[in-house]
Structure formats: structure tokens, C-alpha cells
Protein backbone atom coordinates (compact mmCIF):
# COMPACT_ATOMS: atom_id res chain seq x y z
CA UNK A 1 0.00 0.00 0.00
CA UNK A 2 0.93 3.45 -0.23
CA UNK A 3 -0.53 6.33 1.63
CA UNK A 4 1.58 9.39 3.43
CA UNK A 5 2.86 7.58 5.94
CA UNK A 6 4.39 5.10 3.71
CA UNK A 7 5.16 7.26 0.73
CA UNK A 8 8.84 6.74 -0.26
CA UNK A 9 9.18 4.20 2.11
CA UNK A 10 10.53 0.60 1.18
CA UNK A 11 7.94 -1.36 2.90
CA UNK A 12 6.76 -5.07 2.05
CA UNK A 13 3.80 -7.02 2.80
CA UNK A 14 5.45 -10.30 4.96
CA UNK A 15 4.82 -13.91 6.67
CA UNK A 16 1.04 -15.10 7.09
CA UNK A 17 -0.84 -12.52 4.53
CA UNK A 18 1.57 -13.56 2.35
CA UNK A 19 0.98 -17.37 3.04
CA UNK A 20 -2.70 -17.53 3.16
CA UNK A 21 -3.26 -15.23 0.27
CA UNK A 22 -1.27 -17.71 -1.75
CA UNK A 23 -3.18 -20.67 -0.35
CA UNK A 24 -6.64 -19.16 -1.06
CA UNK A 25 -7.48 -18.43 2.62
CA UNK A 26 -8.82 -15.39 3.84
CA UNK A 27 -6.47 -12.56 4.60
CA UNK A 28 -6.80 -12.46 8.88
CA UNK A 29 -4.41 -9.15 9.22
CA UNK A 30 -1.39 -7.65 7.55
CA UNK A 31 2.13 -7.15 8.68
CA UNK A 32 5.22 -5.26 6.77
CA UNK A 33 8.41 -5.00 6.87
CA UNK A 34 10.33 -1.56 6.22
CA UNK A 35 13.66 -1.55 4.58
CA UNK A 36 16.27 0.96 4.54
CA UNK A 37 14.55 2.95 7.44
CA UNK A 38 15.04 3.65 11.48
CA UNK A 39 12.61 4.26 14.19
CA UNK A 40 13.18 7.74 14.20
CA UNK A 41 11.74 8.10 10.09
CA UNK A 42 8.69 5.69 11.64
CA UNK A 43 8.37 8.52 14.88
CA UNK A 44 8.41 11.37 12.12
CA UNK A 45 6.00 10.06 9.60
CA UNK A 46 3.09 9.29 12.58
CA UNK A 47 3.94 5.95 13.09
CA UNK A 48 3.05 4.80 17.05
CA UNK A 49 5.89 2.22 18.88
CA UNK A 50 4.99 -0.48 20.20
CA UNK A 51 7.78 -2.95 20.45
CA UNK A 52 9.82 -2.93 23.80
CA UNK A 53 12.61 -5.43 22.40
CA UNK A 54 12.66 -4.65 18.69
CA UNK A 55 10.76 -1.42 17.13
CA UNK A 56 7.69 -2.00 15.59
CA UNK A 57 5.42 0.49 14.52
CA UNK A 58 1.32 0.78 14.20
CA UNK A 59 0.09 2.74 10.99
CA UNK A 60 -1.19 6.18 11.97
CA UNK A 61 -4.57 4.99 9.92
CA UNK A 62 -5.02 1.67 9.54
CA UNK A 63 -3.02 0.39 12.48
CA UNK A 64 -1.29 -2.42 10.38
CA UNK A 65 2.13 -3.28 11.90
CA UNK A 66 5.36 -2.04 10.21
CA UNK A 67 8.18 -3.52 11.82
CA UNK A 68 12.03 -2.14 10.70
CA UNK A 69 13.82 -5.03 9.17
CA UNK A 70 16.20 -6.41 11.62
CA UNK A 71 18.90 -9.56 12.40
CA UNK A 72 19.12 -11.73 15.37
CA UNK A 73 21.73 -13.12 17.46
CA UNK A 74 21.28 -15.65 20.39
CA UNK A 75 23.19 -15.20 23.03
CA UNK A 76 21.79 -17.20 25.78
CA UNK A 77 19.69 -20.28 26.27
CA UNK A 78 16.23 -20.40 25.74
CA UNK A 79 14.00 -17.78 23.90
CA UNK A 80 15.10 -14.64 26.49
CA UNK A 81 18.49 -15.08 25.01
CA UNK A 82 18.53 -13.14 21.80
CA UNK A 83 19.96 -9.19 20.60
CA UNK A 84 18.12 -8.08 17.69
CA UNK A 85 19.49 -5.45 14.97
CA UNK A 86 17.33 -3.11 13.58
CA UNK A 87 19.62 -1.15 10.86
CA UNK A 88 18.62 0.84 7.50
CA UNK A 89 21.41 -1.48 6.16
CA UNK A 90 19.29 -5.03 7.07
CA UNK A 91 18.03 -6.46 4.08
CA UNK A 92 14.97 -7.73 3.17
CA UNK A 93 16.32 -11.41 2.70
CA UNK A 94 18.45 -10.95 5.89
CA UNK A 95 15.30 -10.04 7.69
CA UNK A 96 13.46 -13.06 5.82
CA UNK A 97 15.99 -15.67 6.69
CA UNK A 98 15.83 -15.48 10.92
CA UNK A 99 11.50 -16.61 10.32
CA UNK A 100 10.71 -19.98 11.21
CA UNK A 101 9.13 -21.46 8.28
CA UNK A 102 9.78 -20.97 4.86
CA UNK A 103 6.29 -20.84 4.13
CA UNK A 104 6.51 -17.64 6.49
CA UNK A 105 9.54 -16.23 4.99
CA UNK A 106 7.60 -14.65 2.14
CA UNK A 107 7.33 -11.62 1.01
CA UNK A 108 5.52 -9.28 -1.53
CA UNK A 109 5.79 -5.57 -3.14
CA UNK A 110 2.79 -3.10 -3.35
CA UNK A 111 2.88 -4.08 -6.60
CA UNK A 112 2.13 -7.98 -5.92
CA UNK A 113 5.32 -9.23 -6.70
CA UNK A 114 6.19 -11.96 -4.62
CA UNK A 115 10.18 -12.86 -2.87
CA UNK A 116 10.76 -15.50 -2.16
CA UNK A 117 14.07 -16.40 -1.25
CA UNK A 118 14.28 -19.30 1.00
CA UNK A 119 11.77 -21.93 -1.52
CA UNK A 120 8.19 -20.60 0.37
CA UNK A 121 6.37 -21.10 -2.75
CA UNK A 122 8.00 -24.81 -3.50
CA UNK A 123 7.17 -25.76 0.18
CA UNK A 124 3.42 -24.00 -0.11
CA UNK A 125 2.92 -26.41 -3.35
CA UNK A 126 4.06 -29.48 -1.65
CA UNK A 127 2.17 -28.92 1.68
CA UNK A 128 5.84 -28.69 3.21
CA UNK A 129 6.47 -27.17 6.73
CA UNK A 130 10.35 -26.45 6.66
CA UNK A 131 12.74 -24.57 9.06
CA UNK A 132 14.75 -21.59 7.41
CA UNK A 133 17.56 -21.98 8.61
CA UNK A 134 19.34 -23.73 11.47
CA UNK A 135 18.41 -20.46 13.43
CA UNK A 136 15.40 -22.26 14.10
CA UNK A 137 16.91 -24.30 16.54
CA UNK A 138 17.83 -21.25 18.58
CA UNK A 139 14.73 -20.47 20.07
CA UNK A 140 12.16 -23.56 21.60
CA UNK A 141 9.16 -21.42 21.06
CA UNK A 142 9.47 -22.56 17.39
CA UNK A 143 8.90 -26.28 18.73
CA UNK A 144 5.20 -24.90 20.15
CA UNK A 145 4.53 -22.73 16.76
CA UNK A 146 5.13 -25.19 14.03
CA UNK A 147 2.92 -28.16 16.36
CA UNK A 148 0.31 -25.40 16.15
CA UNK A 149 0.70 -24.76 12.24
CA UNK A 150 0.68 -28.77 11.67
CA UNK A 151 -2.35 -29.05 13.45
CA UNK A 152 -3.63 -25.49 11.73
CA UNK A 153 -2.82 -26.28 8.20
CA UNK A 154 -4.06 -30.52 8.34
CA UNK A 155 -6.80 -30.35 6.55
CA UNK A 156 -4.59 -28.93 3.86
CA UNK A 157 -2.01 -31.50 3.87
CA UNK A 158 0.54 -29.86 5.59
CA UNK A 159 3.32 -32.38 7.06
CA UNK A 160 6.33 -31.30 8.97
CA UNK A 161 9.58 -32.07 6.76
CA UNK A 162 11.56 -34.64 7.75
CA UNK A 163 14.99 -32.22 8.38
CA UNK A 164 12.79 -30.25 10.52
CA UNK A 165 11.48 -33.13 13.00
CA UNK A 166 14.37 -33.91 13.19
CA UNK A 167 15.94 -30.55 13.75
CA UNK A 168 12.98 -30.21 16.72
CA UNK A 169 14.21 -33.50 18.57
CA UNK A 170 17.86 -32.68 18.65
CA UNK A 171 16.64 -29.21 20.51
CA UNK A 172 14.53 -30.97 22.95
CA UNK A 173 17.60 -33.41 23.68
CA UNK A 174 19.87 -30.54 24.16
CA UNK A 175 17.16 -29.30 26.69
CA UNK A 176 16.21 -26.23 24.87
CA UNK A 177 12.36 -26.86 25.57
CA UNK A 178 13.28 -26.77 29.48
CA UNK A 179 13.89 -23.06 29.43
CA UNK A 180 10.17 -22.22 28.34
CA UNK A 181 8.33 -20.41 31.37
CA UNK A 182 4.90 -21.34 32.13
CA UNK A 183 3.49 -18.69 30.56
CA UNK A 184 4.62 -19.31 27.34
CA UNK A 185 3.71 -22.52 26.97
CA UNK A 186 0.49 -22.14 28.20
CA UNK A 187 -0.24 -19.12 25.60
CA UNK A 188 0.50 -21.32 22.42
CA UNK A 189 -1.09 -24.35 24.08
CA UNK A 190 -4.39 -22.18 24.20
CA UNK A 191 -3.63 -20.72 20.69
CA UNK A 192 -4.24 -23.85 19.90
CA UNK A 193 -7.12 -24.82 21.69
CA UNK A 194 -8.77 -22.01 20.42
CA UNK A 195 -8.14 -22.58 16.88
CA UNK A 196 -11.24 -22.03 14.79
CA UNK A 197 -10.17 -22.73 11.31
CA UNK A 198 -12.25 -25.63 9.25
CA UNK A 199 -9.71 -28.66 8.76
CA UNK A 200 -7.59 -28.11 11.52
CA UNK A 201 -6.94 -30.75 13.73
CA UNK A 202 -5.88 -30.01 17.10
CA UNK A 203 -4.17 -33.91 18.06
CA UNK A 204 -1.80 -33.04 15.71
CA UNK A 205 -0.43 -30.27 18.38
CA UNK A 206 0.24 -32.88 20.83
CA UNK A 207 0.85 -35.75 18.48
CA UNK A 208 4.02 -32.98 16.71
CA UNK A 209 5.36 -32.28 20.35
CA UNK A 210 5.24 -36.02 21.57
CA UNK A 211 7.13 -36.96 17.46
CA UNK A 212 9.98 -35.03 18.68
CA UNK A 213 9.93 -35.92 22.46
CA UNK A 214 8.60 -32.16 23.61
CA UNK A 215 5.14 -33.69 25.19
CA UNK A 216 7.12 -35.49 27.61
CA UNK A 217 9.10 -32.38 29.03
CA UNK A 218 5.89 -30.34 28.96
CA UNK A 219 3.22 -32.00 29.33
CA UNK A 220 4.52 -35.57 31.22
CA UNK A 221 1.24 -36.43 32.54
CA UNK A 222 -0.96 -36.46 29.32
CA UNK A 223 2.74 -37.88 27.10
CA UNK A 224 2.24 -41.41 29.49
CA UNK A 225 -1.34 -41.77 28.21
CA UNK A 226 0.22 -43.61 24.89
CA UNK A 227 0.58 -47.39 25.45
CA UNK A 228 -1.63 -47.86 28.14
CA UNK A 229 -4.17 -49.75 27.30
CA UNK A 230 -8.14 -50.10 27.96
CA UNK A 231 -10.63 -52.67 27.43
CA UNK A 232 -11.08 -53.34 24.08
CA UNK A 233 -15.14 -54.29 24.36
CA UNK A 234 -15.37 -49.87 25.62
CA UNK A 235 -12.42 -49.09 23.67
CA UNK A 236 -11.93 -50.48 20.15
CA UNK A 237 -8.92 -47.87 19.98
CA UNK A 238 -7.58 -49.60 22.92
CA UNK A 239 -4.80 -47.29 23.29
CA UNK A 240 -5.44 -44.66 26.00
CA UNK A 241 -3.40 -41.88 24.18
CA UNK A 242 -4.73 -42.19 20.99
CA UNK A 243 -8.27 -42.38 22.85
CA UNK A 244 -7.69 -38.86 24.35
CA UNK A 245 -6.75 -37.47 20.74
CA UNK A 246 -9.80 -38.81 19.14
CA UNK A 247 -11.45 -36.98 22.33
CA UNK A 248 -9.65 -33.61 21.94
CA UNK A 249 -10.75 -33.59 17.96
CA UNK A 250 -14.85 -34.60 18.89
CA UNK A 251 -14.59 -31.79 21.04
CA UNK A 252 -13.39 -29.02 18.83
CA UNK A 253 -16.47 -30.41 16.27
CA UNK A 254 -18.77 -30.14 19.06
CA UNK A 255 -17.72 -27.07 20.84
CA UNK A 256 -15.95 -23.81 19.48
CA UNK A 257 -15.26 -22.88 23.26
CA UNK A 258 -11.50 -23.76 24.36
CA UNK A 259 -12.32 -24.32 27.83
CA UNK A 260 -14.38 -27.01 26.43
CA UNK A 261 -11.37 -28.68 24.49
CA UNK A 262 -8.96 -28.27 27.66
CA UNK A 263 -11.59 -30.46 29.20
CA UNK A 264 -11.54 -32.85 26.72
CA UNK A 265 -7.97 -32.82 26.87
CA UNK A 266 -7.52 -33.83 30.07
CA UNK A 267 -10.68 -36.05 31.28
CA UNK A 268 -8.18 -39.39 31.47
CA UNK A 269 -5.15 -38.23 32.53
CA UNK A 270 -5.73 -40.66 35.81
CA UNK A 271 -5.22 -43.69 33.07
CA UNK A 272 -1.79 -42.69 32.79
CA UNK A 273 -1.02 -44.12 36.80
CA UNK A 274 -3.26 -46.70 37.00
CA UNK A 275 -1.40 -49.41 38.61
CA UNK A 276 -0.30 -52.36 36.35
CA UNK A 277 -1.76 -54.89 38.20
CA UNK A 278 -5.31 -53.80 37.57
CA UNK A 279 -4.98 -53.10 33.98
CA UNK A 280 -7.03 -52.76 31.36
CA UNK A 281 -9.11 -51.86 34.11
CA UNK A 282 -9.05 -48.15 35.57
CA UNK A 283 -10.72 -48.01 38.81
CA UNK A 284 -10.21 -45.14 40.56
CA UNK A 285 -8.77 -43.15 37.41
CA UNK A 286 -11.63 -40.07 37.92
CA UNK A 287 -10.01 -39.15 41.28
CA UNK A 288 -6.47 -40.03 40.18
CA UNK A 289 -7.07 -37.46 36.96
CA UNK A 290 -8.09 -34.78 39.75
CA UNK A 291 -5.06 -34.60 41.02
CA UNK A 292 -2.67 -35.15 38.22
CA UNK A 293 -5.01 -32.08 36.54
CA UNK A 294 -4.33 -30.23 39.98
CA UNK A 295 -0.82 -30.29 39.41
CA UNK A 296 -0.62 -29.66 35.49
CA UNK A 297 -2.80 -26.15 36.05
CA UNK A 298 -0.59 -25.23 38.63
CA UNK A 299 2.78 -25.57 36.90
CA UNK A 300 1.03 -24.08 33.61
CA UNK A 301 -0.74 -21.51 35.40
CA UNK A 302 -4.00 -22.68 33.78
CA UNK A 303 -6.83 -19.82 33.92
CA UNK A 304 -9.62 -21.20 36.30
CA UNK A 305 -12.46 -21.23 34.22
CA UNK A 306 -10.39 -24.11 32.24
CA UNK A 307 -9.20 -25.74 35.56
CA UNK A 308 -12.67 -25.39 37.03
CA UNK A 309 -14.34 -27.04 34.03
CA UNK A 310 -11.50 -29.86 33.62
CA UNK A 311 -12.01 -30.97 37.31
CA UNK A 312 -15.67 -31.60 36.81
CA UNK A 313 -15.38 -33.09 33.77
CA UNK A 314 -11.98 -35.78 34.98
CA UNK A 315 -13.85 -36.27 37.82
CA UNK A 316 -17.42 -36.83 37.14
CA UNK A 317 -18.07 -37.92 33.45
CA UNK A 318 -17.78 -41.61 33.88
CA UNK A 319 -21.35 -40.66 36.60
CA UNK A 320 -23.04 -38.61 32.66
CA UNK A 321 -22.24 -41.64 31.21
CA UNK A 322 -23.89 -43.85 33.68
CA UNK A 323 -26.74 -41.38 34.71
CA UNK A 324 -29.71 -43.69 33.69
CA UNK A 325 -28.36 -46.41 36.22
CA UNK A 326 -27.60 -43.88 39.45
CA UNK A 327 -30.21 -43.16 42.30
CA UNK A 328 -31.78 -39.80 41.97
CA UNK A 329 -30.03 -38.33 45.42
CA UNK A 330 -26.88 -39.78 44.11
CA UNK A 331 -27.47 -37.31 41.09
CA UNK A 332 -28.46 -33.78 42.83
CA UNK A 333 -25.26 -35.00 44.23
CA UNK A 334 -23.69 -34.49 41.42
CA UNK A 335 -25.69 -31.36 40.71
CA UNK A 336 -24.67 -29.83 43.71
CA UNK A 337 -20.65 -31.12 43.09
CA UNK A 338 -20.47 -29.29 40.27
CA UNK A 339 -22.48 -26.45 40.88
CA UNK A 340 -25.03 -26.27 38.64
CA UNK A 341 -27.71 -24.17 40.54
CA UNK A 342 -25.01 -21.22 40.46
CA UNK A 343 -23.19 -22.28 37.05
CA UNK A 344 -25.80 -24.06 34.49
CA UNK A 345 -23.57 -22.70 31.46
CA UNK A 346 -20.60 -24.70 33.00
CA UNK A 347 -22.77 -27.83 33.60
CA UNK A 348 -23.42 -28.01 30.01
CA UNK A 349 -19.78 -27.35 28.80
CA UNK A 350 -19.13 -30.58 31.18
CA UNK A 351 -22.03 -32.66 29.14
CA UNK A 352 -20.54 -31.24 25.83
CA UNK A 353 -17.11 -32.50 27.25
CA UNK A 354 -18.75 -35.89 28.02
CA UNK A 355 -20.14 -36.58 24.34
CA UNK A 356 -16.82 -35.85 22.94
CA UNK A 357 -15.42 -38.73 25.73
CA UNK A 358 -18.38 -41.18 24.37
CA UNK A 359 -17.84 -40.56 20.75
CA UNK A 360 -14.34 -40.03 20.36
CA UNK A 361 -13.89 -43.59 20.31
CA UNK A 362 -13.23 -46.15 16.98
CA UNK A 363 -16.85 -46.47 15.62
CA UNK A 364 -18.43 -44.20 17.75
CA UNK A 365 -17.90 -41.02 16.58
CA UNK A 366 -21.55 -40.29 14.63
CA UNK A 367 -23.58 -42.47 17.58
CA UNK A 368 -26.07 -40.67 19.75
CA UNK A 369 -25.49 -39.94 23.58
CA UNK A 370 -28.44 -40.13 25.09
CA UNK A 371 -26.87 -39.63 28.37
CA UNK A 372 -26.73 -35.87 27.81
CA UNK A 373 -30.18 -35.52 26.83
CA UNK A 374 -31.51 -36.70 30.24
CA UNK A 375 -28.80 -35.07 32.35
CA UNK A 376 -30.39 -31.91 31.09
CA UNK A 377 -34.14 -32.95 31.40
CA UNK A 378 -33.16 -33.98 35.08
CA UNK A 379 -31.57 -30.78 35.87
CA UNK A 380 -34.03 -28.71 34.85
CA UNK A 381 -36.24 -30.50 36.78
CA UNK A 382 -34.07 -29.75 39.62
CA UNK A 383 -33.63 -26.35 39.08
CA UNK A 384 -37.33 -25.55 38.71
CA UNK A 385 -37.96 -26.23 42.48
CA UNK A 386 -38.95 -23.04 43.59
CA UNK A 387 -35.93 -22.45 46.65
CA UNK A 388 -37.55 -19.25 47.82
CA UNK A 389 -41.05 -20.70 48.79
CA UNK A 390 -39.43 -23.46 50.09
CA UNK A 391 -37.64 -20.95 52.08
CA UNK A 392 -40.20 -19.12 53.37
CA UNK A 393 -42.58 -22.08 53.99
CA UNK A 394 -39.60 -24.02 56.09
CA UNK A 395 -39.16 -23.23 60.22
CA UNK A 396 -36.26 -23.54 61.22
CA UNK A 397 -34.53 -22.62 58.67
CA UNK A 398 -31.34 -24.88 59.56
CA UNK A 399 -33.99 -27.63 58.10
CA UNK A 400 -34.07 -25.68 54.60
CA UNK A 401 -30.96 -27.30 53.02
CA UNK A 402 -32.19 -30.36 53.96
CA UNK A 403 -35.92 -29.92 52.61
CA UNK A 404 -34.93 -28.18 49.09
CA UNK A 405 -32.69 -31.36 48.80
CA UNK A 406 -35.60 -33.69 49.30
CA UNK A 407 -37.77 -31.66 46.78
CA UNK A 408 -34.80 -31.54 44.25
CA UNK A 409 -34.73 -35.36 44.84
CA UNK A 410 -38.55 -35.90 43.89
CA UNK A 411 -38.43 -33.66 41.04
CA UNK A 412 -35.44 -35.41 39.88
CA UNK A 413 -37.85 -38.84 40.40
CA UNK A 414 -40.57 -37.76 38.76
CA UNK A 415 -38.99 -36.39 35.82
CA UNK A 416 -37.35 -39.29 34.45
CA UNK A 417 -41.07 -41.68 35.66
CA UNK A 418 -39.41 -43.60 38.59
């Protein structure tokens, strides 16, 4: 584009407008790259800073990013460690070569003209995800970007290239991935979990980072789902890891909410410590999943409204799936576990969580689930007991608990006819 701010300015459109344009995907937002320029020209011509590590620039208009075209060096380990260059001598191609991918390291002129030095294009064509250059192996956030563009770009047929996996596993072994801070992790792993574009397929984030060892170092408790087997008559899949991937993927069909996938996610990580002995049988894995959950929001510093929603859902969805067999008291128990008088939104994110658990299985995945149908006829039931006249009718009122249970109960009876 070209406009007074930018007028006389060497500026190219760069990375994903570039990418998706070429792939026939709509254009999200637009970042360029200025050439030959410092942040003082930007400061002159209207531009606003915003970068505290390297200066990039909002348009004075449109509020597009310009960013000065810059180098990298690393300099210590993890992603912290790096001095970046901004210079009117950088190049273009020198800024293009520290990207990630080459299918990011794109870039075209205001008059559509498209550079392409690094083989972007070849690697577009061939649904290829490729490293640069072995900067990649500098910085471990790279690992958690190009699991989320597998998993972005499946349903196009992008596979990671061979050199790169391979690339990715010698960083983990060097222990790269162990300087990522919570934070960071968490932030792609809800990128992720969030993504909303048709063919993506969110196991392949997990199923990337466990390829080249990563899922173990991050995320150990979910990694020792894979090999650990369930009964086969419940689980044609049999595997317990590959269950909770067919899981994750029902879920994001079923629910555009990432809370909703997190739960998903993590419903059997207490399969991943049931003891030997006992196997394929896992008794006890709803409470055991608790706690392993417990400590996996902790050390990510999960947001509680996932945490909250995964802790119902690990401990309480083998109960949905059984609801036609429980006692009606042993169901407002439920009701009042997870708090459904005070949170009926979150009560059905659990029961969306719970079809994704029944169907995500070999041969189940376009069955009906029942189950959820008359969880939610029972709890409206419930929750159309009338509190306050119960309340007011009720002396003493330490018996009140006790008699809006005992109506709950009945209404719970009668609405399911026994």
C-alpha cells in the first residue's frame, strides 16, 4: 500500500498474509516489513511504537504493523536469550531468513510481486512445513509454533519435513524446551485450543510435540497416556493416548469454546497411573485425573475457568455416562458437586465434554449420547424447584438445606417416571 505515511518508504507485505493469500485463505491481518529505514523516520512520519525489544510500529490509519527489518543473534539459552538489529542497512532477505518457516519467509511488493528467497512457494505447493535456517533451533518457542501450524494447516495437507522433525528433537535433547516459562507454553497451548479454522486438527499439536519428544518435558502427565491400554469391548482404539486425541478432535467439532477442548484434553489423565496390576481396568482413574489435573494447572498456570471445568469433567463424566443407572439423590449430588444451581452454562460445557469422551472412540464417533439428553431434562427438573417458597414455607430454617434437597430429589424422580 501506499498512503503518506508510507510514501517513499521501502515497505513489504510479509509472513502469514503472504501465506494464506497464496493458499486461497482469507487474509486475517497484515504485517510489513520496512527496509532501509530507522525508528526515528517511523516517529516522524506518525507511526506509534509499540515494540519494547525490537521497534515495531502501528500505521497512523489503519493500524497495520510495520516492523524495521532487523537480524538476530542468540546469546543465551532459551528464547530470552537473543539481541536483535534493527539497521537501514538489514536487508529484506536478511530479515526473511531469521523466520521460522519458509512458508513464512515470504514476502511481496505493493505491486504484488512476490520474494521469495528461501523456496516458500515450492514448500506452499508441496504442503511442506520447513525450518529456514538452522536459526530455528535457537529459540524452543518454534517447537510450540510449528505443532500449532501442523495441526492449523491438516486439513490442507501440511506435514512437517523430515529435516525439521528432526531438527525439533535434537533441541529438545539438548534441553532447549526446558527453558520455556509457564506462561509461554500455556499461551500457544491455548492458541491452539482455540483454533477455529475448518480442517484443523488439534491432536496433531500434541501428536508434533510427543514426534519429537517435547510432550514429555511439557506435558509428562498427558505424554504417558500412549501405550496404556483399555478394554477393548469400551475401547476399540484400545490405546489410552490415541483415545484422548480422538477426544480432543470430537470436542473441537462439538464445541468452538476452548475451555471445552482443555476439558476434553484432560478427562483421562488418571489412566496414565493406574497401577499395572489392575490393567485394562481403571478403577479409581476419575479421582487419580483430579489430582494429576491439579498439578498440570498449577505448573502451567492454567486460567480457572479451564481448571474449574477440567475438574468436573476428569472427575465426574464416567457418573453422565452412567446417569440412567444412578439413584436420583446420588445425582443432585452431582448437581450440587459441580455447581449447577449457580453455574448451568458450566454444567453443560461438562455434558458437551462428556459426548466428545463417548464418541471419540473407533466407531463411535456419529452415535447418539443419550446420556446428555436426560442429564439436562433432570436438571431442569431440579432447578425448577422453587428455593424461595421453600424458604419461606420451612421453620427452622437450619432444616431448609435439607428440605430443598428432598424436593430436588422428587423432582429429579418424577422427571425421568421412577
Amino acid at each position: 500500500m501506499s498512503d503518506s505515511a508510507t510514501s517513499g518508504l521501502e515497505t513489504y507485505l510479509v509472513g502469514g498474509a503472504v501465506r494464506d493469500r497464496l493458499l486461497g485463505l482469507a487474509v486475517e491481518e497484515r504485517d510489513y516489513v520496512v527496509v532501509g529505514a530507522d525508528a526515528e523516520t517511523m516517529l516522524k512520519r506518525g507511526f506509534l511504537p509499540v515494540g519494547k525489544e525490537f521497534p515495531v510500529f502501528l500505521h497512523p490509519h489503519t493500524k497495520d504493523e510495520y516492523a524495521l527489518a532487523r537480524t538476530e543473534r542468540k546469546t543465551a539459552p532459551g528464547y530470552h536469550g537473543f539481541v536483535f538489529h534493527a539497521d537501514p542497512e538489514v536487508t529484506l532477505e536478511q530479515d526473511l531468513e531469521r523466520r521460522d518457516l519458509t512458508i513464512n519467509a515470504l514476502a511481496e511488493t505493493a505491486e504484488g510481486r512476490i520474494i521469495d528467497p528461501y523456496g516458500g512457494r515450492a514448500d506452499l505447493e508441496q504442503r511442506r512445513l520447513r525450518h529456514v535456517s538452522p536459526a530455528f533451533g535457537e529459540d524452543p518457542v518454534r517447537i510450540l509454533r510449528i505443532a500449532r501450524f501442523a495441526a492449523r494447516l491438516w486439513g490442507l495437507g501440511f506435514r512437517i519435513a523430515d529435516e525439521t522433525l528432526g531438527l525439533m528433537r535434537r533441541m529438545v535433547a539438548a534441553g532447549e524446551v526446558d527453558a520455556l516459562v509457564p506462561e509461554r507454553v500455556w499461551a500457544e497451548l491455548a492458541k491452539v485450543l482455540g483454533e477455529q479454522r475448518p480442517g484443523a486438527r488439534l491432536s496433531a499439536f500434541f501428536e508434533t510435540l510427543r514426534a519429537c519428544g517435547a510432550l514429555q518435558r511439557l506435558l509428562p502427565e498427558l505424554d504417558r497416556l500412549w501405550g496404556v491400554p483399555q478394554p477393548a469391548k469400551w475401547h476399540p482404539e484400545i490405546d489410552t493416548g490415541v483415545h484422548a486425541m480422538l477426544v480432543l478432535d470430537t470436542a473441537a467439532r462439538l464445541s468452538p469454546l476452548p475451555e471445552v477442548r482443555f476439558a476434553a484434553l484432560c478427562h483421562d489423565l488418571g489412566k496414565g497411573n493406574t497401577p499395572p496390576e489392575i490393567l485394562p481396568s481403571h478403577h479409581g482413574h476419575e479421582a487419580r485425573g483430579v489430582s494429576l489435573l491439579a498439578e498440570v494447572c498449577a505448573r502451567l498456570r492454567v486460567p480457572k475457568r479451564y481448571g474449574e471445568l477440567a475438574r468436573i469433567t476428569a472427575r465426574f463424566h464416567g457418573q453422565v455416562h452412567q446417569v440412567d443407572e444412578l439413584r436420583a439423590a446420588t445425582i443432585q449430588d452431582l448437581f450440587d458437586a459441580v455447581d449447577l444451581f449457580r453455574r448451568p452454562e458450566r454444567f453443560e460445557q461438562m455434558l458437551i465434554a462428556c459426548e466428545a469422551d463417548f464418541r471419540g472412540r473407533t466407531g463411535y464417533e456419529a452415535r447418539a449420547y443419550p446420556q446428555a439428553a436426560l442429564m439436562r431434562r433432570l436438571a431442569s427438573a431440579a432447578r425448577a424447584v422453587d428455593a424461595a417458597a421453600i424458604a419461606q414455607a420451612t421453620a427452622p430454617k437450619a432444616l431448609i438445606p435439607q428440605r430443598l434437597r428432598a424436593a430436588r430429589i422428587g423432582a429429579i424422580r418424577q422427571a425421568r417416571g421412577r
